[in-house]
Protein backbone atom coordinates (compact mmCIF):
# COMPACT_ATOMS: atom_id res chain seq x y z
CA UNK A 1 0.00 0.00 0.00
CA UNK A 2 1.05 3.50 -0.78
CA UNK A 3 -1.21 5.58 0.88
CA UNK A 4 -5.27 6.27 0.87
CA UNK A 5 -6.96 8.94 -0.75
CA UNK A 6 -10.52 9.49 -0.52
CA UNK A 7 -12.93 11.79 -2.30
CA UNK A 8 -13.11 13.54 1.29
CA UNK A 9 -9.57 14.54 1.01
CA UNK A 10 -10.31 15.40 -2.85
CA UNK A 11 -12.92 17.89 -1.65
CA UNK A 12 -10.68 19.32 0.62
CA UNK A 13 -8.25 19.85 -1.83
CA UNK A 14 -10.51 21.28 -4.40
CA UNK A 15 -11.81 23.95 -1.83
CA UNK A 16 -8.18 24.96 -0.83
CA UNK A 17 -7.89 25.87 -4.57
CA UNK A 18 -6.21 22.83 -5.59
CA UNK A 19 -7.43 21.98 -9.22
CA UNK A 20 -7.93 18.83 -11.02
CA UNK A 21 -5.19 18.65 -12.80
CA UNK A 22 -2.46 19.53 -9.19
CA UNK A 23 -0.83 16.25 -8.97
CA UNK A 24 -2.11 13.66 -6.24
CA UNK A 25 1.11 13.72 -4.20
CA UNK A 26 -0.51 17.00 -2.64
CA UNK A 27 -3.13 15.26 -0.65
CA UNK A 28 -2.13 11.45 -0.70
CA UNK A 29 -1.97 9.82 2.69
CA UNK A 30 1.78 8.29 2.19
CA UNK A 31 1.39 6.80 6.05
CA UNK A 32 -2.15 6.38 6.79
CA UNK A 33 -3.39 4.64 10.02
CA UNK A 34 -3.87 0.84 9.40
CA UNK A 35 -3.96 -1.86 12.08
CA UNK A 36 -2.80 -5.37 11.63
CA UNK A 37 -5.55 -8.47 10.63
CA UNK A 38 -5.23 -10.26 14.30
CA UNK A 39 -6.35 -6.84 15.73
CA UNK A 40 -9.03 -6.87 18.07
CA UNK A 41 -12.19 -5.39 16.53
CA UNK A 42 -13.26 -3.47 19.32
CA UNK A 43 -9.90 -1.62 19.70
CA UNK A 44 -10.12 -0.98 15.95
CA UNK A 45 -13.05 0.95 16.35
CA UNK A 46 -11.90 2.53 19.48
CA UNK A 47 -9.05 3.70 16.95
CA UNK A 48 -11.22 4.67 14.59
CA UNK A 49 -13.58 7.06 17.08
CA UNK A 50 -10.23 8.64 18.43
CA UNK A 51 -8.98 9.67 15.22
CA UNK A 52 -12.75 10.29 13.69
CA UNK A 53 -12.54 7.83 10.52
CA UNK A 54 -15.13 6.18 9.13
CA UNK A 55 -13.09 3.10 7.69
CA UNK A 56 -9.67 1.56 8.22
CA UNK A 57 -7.31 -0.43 6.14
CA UNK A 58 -6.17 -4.22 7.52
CA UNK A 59 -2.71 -4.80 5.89
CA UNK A 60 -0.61 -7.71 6.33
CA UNK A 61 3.19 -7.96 7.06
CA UNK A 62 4.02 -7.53 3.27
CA UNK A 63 1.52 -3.75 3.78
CA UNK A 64 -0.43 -5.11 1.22
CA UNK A 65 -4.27 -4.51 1.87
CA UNK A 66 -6.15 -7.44 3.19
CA UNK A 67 -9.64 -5.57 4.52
CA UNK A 68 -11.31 -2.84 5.20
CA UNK A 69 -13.02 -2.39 8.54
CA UNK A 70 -15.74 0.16 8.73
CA UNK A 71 -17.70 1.36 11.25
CA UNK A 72 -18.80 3.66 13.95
CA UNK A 73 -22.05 5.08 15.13
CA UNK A 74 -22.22 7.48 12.38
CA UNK A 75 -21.98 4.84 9.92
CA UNK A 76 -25.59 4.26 9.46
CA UNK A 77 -26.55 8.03 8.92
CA UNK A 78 -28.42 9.23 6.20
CA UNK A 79 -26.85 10.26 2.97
CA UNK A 80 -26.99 14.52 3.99
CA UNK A 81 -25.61 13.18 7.19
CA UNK A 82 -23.01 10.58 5.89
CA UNK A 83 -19.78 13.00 5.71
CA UNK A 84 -17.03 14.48 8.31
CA UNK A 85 -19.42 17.80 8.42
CA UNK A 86 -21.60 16.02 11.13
CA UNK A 87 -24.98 16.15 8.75
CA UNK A 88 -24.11 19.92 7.81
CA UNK A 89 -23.98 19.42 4.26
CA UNK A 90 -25.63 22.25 2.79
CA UNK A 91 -22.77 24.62 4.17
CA UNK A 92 -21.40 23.60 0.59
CA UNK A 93 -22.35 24.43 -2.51
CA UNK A 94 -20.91 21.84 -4.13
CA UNK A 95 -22.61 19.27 -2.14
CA UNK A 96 -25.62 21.48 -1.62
CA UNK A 97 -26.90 21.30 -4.91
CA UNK A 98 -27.02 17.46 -4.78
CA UNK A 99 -27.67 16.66 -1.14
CA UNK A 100 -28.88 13.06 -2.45
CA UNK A 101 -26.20 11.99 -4.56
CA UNK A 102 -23.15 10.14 -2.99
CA UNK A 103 -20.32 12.48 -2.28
CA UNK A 104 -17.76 10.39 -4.96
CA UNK A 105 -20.06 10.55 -7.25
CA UNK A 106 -21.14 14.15 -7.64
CA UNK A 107 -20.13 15.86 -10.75
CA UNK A 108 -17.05 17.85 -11.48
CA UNK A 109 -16.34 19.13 -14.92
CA UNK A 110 -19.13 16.68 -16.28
CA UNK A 111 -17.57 13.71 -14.47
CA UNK A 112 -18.23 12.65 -11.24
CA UNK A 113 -15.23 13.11 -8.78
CA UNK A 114 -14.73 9.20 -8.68
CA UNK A 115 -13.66 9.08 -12.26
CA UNK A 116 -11.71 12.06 -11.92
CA UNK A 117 -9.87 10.46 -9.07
CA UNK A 118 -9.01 7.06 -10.95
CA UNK A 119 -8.06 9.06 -14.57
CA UNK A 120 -5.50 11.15 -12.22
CA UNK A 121 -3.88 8.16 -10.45
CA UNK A 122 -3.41 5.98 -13.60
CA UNK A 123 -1.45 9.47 -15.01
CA UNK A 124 0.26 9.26 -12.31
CA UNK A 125 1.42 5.45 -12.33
CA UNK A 126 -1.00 3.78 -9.88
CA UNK A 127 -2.57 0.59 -12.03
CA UNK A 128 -4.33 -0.65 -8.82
CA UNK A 129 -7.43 0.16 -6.92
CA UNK A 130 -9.04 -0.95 -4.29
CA UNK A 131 -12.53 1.06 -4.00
CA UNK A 132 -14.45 0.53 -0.06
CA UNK A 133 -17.59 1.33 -0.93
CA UNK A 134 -20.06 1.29 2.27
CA UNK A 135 -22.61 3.49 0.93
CA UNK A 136 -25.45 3.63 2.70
CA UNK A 137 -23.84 1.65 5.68
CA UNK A 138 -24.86 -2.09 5.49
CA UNK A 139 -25.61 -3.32 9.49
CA UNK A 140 -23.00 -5.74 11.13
């Protein structure tokens, strides 16, 4: 694993006044929190409420990715509700205009923001994706 990227931090970037085309090194996670398979699955979720993230990678010795783990009381929240903003998703006006479309998937230059994402790696040499798509939460 290289790092994590998620459209989150491709918002983020895109409000700072970072454009599509600012290379992906900018935002990439290069050491992102990840906890080991044999972890216990409550502490991983005690981890996860610390550092206020939705999901967490599961890598092996070798860092490849193994599993995702998701979860947290949030998780189940509406779609308005489903992002860092804590359900205040209007304060936007990206998101604003499209309060029920999922976040990666609302349109930027014509495309939505997922396909930008993947175009922008491959230019950039990533050939691999792993995609955790919890949308809306599915119960335990």
């Amino acid at each position: 694993m290289l790092g994590t990227i998620s459209d989150g931090d491709i918002r983020r970037g895109l409000l700072k006044g970072l454009t599509l085309s600012s290379p992906i090194t900018e935002i990439i996670h290069r050491n992102p929190l990840v906890v080991p398979p044999e972890m216990d699955r409550e502490l991983v979720k005690q981890l996860m409420i610390a550092n206020k993230i939705q999901q967490i990678p599961v890598v092996g010795e070798d860092r490849q990715v193994v599993d995702f783990t998701f979860g947290t009381k949030s998780r189940h929240r509406s779609c308005a509700e489903s992002d860092g903003d804590h359900g205040r998703r209007n304060w936007n006006p990206i998101t604003a205009a499209h309060e029920k479309c999922p976040k990666p998937l609302l349109p930027i230059a014509g495309k939505p923001m997922l396909e930008h994402i993947i175009e922008r790696a491959k230019q950039e040499g990533f050939n691999t994706f792993l995609l955790a798509i919890h949308y809306p939460g599915s119960h335990d």
